[in-house]
Protein backbone atom coordinates (compact mmCIF):
# COMPACT_ATOMS: atom_id res chain seq x y z
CA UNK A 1 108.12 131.59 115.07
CA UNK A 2 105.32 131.87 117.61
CA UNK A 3 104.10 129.01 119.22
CA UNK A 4 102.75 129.77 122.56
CA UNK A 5 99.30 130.81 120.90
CA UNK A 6 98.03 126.72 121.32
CA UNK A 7 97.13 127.72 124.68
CA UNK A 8 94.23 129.15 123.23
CA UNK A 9 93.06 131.88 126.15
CA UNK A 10 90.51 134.08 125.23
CA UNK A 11 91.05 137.56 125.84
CA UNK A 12 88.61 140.98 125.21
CA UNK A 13 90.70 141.59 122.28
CA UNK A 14 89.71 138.34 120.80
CA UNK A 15 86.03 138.59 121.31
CA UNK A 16 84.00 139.17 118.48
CA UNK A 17 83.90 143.20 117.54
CA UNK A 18 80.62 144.87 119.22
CA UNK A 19 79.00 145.70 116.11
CA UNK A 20 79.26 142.36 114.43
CA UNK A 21 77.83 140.43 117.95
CA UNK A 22 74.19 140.59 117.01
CA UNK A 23 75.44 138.87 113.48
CA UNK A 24 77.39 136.09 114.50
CA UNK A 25 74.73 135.38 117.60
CA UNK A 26 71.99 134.87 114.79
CA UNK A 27 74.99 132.81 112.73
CA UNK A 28 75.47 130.38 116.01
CA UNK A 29 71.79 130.20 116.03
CA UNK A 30 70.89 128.99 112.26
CA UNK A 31 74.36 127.10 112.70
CA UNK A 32 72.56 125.37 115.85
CA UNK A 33 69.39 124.24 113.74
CA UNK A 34 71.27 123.46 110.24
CA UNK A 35 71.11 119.85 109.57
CA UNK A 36 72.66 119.64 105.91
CA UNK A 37 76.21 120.33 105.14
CA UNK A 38 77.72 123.27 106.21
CA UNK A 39 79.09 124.50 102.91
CA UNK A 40 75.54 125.11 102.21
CA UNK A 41 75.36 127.56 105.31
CA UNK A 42 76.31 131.59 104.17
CA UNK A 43 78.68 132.91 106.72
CA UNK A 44 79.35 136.30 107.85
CA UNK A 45 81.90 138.43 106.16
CA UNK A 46 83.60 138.85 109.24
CA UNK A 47 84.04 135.42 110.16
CA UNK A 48 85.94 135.02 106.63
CA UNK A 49 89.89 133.99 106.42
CA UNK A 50 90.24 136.07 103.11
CA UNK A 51 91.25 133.02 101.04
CA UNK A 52 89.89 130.20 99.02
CA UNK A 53 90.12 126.42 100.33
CA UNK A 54 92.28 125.79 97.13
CA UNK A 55 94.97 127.46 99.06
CA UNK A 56 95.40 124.68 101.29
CA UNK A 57 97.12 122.99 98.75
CA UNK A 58 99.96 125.26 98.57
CA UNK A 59 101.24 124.07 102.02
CA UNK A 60 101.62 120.57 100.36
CA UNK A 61 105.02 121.66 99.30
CA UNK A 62 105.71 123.79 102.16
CA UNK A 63 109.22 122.11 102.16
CA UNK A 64 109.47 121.16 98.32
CA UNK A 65 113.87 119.06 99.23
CA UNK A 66 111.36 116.68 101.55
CA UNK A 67 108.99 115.88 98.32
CA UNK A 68 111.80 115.25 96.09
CA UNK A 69 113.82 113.35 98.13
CA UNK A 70 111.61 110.98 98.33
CA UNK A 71 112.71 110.03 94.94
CA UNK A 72 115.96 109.75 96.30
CA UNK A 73 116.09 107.07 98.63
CA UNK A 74 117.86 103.93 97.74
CA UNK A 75 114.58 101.65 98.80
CA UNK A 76 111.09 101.30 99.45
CA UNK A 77 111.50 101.19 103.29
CA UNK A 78 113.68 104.54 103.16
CA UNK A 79 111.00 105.78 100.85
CA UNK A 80 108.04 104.83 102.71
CA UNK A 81 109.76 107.15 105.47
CA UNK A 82 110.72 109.87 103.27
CA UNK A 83 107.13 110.36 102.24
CA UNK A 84 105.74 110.37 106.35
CA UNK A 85 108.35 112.74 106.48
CA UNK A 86 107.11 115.09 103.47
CA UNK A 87 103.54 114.52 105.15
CA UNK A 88 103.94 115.53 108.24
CA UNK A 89 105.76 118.62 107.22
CA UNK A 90 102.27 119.50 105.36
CA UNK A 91 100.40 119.53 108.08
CA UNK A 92 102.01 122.94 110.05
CA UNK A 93 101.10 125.20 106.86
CA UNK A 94 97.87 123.59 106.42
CA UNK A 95 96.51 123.35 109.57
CA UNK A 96 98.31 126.00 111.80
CA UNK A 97 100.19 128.41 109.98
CA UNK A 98 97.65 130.92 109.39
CA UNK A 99 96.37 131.34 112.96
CA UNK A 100 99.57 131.32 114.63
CA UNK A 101 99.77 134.56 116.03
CA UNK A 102 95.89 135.12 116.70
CA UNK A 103 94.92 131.91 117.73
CA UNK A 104 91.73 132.77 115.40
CA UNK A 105 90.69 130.28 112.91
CA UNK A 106 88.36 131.71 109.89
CA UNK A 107 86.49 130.51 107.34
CA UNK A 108 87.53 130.17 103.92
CA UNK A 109 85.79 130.95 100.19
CA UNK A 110 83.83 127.84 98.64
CA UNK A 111 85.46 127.35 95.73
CA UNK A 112 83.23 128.16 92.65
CA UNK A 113 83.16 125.69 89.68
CA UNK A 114 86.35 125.89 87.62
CA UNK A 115 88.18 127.97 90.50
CA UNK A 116 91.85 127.41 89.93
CA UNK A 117 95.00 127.60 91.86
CA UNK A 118 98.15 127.36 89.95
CA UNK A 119 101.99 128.57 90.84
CA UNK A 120 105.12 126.62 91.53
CA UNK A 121 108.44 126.42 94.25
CA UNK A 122 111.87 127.06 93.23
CA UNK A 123 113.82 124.86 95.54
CA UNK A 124 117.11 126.54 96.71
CA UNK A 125 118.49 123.38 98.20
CA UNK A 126 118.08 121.16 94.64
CA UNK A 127 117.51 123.90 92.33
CA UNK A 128 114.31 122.31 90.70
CA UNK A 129 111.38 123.34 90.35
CA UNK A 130 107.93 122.03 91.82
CA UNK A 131 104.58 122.92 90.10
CA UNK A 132 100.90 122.67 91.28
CA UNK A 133 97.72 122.65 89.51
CA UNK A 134 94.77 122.64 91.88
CA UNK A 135 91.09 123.13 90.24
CA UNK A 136 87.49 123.03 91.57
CA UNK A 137 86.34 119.84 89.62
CA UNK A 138 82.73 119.54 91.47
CA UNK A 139 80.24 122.47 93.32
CA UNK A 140 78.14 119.94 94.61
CA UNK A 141 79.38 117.49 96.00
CA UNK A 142 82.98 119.98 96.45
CA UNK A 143 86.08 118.49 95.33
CA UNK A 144 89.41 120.09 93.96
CA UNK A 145 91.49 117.95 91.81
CA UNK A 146 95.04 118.30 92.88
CA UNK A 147 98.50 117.56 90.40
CA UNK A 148 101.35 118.20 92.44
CA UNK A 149 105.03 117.45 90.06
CA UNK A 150 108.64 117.71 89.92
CA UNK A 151 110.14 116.87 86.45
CA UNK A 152 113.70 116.68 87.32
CA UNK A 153 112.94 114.26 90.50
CA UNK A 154 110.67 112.12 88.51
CA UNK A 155 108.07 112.46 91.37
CA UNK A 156 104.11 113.30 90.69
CA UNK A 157 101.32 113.41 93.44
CA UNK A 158 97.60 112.96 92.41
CA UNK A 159 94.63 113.54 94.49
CA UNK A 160 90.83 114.69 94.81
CA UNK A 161 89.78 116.20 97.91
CA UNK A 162 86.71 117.62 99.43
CA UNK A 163 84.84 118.42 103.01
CA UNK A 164 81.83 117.57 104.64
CA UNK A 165 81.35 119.68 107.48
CA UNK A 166 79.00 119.23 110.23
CA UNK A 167 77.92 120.93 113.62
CA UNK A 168 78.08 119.34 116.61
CA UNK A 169 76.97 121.13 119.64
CA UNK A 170 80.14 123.27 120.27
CA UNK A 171 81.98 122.11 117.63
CA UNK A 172 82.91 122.26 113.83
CA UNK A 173 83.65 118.41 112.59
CA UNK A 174 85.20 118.32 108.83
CA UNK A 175 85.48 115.25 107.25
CA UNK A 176 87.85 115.67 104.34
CA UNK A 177 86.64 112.96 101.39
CA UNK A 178 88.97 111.64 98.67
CA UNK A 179 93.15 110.37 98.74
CA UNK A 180 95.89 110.74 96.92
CA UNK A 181 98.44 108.25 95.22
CA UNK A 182 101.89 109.46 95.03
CA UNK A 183 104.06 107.84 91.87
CA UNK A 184 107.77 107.86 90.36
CA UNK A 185 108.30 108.42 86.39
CA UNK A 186 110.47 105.23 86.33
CA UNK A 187 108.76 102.75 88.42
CA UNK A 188 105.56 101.36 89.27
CA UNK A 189 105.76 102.00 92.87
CA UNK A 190 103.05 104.13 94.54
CA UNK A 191 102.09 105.50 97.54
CA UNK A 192 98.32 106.13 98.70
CA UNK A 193 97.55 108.35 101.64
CA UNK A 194 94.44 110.20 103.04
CA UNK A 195 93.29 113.45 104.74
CA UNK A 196 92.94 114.11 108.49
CA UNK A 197 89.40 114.89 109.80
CA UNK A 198 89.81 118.66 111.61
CA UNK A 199 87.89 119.90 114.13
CA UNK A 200 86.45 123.59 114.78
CA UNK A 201 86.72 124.42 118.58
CA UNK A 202 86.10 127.15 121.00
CA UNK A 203 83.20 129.06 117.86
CA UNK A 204 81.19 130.00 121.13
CA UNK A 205 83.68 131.90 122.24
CA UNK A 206 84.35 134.10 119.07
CA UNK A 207 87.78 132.50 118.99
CA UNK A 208 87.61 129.39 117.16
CA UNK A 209 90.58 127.43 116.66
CA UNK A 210 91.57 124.02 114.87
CA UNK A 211 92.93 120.48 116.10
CA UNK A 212 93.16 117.26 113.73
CA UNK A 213 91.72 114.15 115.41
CA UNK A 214 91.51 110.66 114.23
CA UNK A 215 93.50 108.28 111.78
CA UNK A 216 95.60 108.88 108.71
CA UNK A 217 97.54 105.93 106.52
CA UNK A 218 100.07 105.68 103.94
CA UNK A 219 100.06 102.54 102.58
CA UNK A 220 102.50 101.28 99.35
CA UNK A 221 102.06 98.69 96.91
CA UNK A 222 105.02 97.23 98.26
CA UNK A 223 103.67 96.41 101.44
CA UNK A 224 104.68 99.23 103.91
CA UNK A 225 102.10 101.07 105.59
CA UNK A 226 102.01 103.76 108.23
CA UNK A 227 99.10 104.78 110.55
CA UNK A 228 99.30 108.02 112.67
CA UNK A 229 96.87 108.78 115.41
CA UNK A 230 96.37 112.67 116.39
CA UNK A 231 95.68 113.02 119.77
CA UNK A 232 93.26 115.92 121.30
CA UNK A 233 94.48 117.70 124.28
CA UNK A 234 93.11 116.21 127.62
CA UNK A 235 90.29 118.33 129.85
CA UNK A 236 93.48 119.29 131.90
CA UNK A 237 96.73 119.59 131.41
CA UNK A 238 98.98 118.40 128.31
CA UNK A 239 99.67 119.88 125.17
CA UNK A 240 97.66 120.46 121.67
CA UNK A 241 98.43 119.11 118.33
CA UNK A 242 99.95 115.50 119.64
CA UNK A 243 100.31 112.74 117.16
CA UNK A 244 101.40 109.39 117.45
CA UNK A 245 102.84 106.88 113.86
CA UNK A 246 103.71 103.30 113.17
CA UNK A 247 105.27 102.09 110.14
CA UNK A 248 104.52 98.32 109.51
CA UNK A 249 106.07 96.01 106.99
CA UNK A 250 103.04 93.70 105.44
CA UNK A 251 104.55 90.25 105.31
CA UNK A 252 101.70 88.51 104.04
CA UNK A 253 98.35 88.68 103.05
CA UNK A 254 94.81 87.12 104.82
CA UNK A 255 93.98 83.87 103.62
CA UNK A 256 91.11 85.26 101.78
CA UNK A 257 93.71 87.49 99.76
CA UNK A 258 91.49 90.76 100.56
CA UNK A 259 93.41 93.76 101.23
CA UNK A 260 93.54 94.71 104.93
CA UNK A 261 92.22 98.03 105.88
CA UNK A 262 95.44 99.86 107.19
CA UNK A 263 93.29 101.63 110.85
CA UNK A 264 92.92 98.02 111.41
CA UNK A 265 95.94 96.49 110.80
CA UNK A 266 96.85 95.29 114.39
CA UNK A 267 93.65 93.15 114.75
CA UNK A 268 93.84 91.71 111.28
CA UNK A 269 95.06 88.59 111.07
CA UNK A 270 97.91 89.93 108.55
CA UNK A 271 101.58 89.39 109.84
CA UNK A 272 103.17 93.08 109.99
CA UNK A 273 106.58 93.57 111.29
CA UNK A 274 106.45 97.03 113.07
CA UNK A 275 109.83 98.53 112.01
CA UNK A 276 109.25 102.20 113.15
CA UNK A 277 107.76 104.40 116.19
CA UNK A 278 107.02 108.02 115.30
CA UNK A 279 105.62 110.05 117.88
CA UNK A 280 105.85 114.30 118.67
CA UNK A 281 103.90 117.60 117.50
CA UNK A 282 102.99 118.20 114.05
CA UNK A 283 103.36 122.06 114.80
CA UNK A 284 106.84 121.22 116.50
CA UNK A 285 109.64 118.97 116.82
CA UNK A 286 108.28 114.58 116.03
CA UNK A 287 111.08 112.00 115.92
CA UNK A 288 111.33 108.88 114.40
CA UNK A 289 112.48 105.83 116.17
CA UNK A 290 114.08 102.37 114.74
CA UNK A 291 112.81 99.60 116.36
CA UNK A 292 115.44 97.29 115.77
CA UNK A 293 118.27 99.23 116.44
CA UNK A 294 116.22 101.76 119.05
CA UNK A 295 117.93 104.80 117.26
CA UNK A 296 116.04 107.83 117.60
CA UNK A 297 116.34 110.49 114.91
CA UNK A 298 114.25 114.09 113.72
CA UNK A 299 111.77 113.33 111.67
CA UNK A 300 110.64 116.99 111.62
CA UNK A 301 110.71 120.27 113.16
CA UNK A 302 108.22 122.95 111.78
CA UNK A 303 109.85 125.25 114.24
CA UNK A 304 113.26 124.74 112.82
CA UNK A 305 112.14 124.98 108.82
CA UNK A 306 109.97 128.13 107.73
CA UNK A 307 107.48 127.24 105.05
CA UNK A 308 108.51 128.23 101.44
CA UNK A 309 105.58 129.78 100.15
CA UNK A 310 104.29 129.19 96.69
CA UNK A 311 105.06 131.74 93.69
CA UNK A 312 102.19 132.67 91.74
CA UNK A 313 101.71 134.71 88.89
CA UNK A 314 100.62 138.50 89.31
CA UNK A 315 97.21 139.30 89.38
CA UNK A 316 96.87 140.94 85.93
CA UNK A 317 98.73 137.95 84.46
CA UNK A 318 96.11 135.37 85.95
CA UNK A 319 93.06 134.02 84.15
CA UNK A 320 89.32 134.86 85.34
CA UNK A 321 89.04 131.77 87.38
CA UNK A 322 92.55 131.69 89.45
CA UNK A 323 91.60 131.77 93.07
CA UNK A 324 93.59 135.24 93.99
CA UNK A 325 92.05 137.17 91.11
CA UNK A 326 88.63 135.77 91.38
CA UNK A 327 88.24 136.89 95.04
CA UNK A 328 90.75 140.18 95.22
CA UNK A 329 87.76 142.57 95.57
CA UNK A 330 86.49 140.58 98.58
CA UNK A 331 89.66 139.57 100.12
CA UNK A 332 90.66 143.47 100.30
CA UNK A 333 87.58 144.56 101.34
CA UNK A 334 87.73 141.62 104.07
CA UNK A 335 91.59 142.78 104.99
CA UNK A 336 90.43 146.29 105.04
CA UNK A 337 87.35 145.77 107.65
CA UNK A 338 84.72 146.72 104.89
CA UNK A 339 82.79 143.77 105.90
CA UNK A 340 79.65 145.24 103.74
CA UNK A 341 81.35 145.45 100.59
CA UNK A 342 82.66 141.89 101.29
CA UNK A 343 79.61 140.53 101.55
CA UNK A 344 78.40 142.21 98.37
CA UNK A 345 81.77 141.44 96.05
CA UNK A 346 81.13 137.54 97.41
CA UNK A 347 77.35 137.31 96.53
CA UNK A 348 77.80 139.00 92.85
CA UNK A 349 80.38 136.31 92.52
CA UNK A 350 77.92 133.62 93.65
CA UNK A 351 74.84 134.60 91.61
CA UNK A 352 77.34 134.72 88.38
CA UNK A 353 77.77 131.22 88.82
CA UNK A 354 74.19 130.43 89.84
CA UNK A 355 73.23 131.86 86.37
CA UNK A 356 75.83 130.53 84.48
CA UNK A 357 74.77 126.85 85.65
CA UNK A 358 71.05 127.60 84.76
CA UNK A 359 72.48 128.73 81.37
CA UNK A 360 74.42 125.32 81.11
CA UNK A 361 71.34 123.42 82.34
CA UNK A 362 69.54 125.30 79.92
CA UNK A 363 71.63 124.72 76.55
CA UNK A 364 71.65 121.19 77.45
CA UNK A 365 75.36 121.32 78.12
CA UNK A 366 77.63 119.53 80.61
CA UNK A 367 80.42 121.77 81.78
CA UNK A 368 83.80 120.05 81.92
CA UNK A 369 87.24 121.12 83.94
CA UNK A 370 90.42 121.95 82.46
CA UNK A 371 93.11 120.19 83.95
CA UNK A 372 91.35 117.24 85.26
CA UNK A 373 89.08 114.02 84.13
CA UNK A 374 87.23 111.54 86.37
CA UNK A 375 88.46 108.28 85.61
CA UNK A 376 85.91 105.48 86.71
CA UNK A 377 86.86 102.18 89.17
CA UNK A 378 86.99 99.36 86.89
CA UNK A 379 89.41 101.65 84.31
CA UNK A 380 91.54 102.30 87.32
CA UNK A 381 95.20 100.04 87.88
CA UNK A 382 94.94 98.02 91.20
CA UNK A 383 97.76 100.06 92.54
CA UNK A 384 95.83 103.05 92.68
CA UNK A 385 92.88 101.26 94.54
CA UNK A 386 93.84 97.86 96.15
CA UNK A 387 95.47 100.01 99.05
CA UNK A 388 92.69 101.93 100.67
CA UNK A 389 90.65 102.20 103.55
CA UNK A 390 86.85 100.92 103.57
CA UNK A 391 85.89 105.12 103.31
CA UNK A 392 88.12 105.55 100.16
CA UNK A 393 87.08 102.21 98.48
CA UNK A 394 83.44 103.19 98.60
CA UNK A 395 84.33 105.86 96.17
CA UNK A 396 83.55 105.48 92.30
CA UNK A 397 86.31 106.76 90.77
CA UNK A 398 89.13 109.85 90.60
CA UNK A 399 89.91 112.66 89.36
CA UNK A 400 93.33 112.75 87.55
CA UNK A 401 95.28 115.04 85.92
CA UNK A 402 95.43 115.07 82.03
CA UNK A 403 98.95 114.78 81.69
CA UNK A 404 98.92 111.70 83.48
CA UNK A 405 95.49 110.16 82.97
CA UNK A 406 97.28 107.71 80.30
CA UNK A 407 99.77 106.09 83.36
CA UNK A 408 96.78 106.69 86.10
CA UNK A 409 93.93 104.66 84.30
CA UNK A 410 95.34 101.46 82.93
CA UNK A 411 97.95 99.18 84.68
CA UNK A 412 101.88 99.85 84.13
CA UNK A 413 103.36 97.58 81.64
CA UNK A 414 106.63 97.52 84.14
């Protein structure tokens, strides 16, 4: 597995082709003046991954024993662990994978309203099976709804996600909106995590690649809660993709009984017994170390466990709106250097849905998603909101999955 590409040198066979230079120097331009959201902002074909952002979700499962054995731990501290351990090994297929050997991040599709992502992982360690449903739930703002499930585990993830993208001189920000709350079948015990902000470097070059920066949290209604800070590479020397994690044990609450935002948990005036240290690269080897018996152990190493990818049904078996149907015509042509055609195939695709809102807008009708339904705050259980971050509060609601909206929007009789 090639790693050596973080080094991120720029070479003539990275620059951006000859004939597509005048393009993507009048794409840096209106990308200089652009004050709105980026998603707003047409790109050029050639600057295209090939793929919707609904595929990010696959590499949520990218290792689908570390999701389920989350499930089988014998308590919530073991748990709490289990599930930085399933989230960190997220992170390599989401974030890296893809531009491993070119060093050459891309832009993906916008997902149209309604897009859908749906396939499964058959794990060959605990024979089970993992599904995901993924769906476009909102064009404007973006946000895919997101039911990730194993059955036999008795484990179920729910989230809504989105971006808001913004340039910033040299540089792509992406603030991805919206959490998720993980759950067991069995108990009331949940877990509530959120989204790194990523960051675009090196587009002047033609050879743009990614780094996460900032703060993540997983906090459980049981009082555990882990921060991880992702550290950029310094002007010289030291290495990309750095993150440092501490898992805390809550053992009380301020005196005002408000729950403490977990980024500033070591100011608060909360007592927290700090129980672990995790520390390493998220595209490489991180290891987890017990403070109270100073044991150091793997907590994961991408390089050591290939990604199992996601099994999807074949095209002509998919429905109009699954993601790898809806753009085949402009992923080929994308694939195949046909840059023109792309850029045709993508706009028809755009104006259908353009029209097909005006016709909504027209009849007086209010389209509705498949899978998912936004469930408002004050029909929400406090597990699902008490444990978030002052970003994540401010928002109104969630989406959740049908098949779970009964357990999601009132509180568990357990």
């Amino acid at each position: 597995m090639t790693t050596s590409s973080d080094h991120q040198t720029l070479d003539d066979s990275s620059k951006v082709p000859a004939s597509n230079r005048s393009e993507f120097y009048s794409f840096l331009k209106n990308l200089g003046s652009f004050t709105g959201d980026l998603s707003a902002l047409t790109c050029p074909s050639f600057l295209l991954s090939g793929d919707s952002i609904l595929e990010y979700c696959t590499h949520w499962c990218d290792q689908p024993s570390l999701f389920t054995a989350i499930s089988e731990a014998l308590d919530s501290e073991q748990r709490m662990v289990g599930v930085c351990r399933w989230f960190i090994s997220t992170l390599y297929g989401s974030y890296y994978l893809r531009t491993a050997e070119s060093s050459n991040e891309k832009k993906p599709f916008n997902p149209i309203l309604g897009e859908q992502l749906l396939g499964h992982w058959d794990d060959p360690e605990t024979h089970t099976r993992t599904t995901l449903v993924v769906e476009q739930v909102s064009h404007h703002p973006p946000v895919s709804g997101v039911f990730l499930e194993n059955q036999q585990a008795g484990i179920f993830l729910n989230a809504h996600t989105g971006q808001k993208s913004k340039f910033t001189g040299t540089t792509i920000k992406i603030n991805q909106t919206g959490f998720a709350t993980l759950h067991f079948r069995d108990t009331d015990e949940v877990y509530t995590l959120n989204f790194p902000d990523l960051y675009i470097r090196s587009l002047i070059t033609g050879k743009p690649f990614m780094e996460i920066m900032g703060n993540t949290w997983i906090r459980s209604n049981k009082g555990y809660v882990a921060v991880f800070k992702y550290i950029g590479k310094p002007w010289f020397g030291g290495e990309y993709h750095r993150f440092k994690g501490h898992v805390y044990h809550l053992l009380d609450r301020p005196a005002d009984n408000k729950v403490v935002d977990p980024l500033t948990l070591e100011s608060s005036k909360s007592k927290a017994l700090e129980l672990f240290a995790i520390e390493g690269r998220w595209i490489a080897n991180s290891t987890i170390t017990d403070l109270r018996t100073k044991k150091t152990s793997v907590l994961f190493d991408a390089t050591a466990h290939r990604p199992i990818p996601i099994q999807v049904a074949p095209l002509d078996q998919q429905g109009p709106f699954e993601s790898r149907r809806l753009w085949r015509e402009v992923s080929q042509a994308i694939n195949q250097g046909d840059f023109g055609t792309a850029s045709t195939k993508k706009s028809e695709i755009e104006t259908r849905q353009r029209e097909e809102r005006k016709a909504r807008k027209d009849r007086g009708d209010e389209w509705q998603p498949r899978d998912f339904t936004f469930v408002p705050d004050d029909h929400l259980p406090s597990q699902t909101r008490a444990h978030l971050d002052s970003a994540t509060q401010a928002e109104s609601g969630r989406w959740v999955h049908k098949s779970v909206t009964d357990k999601l929007a009132r509180p568990s009789s357990k």
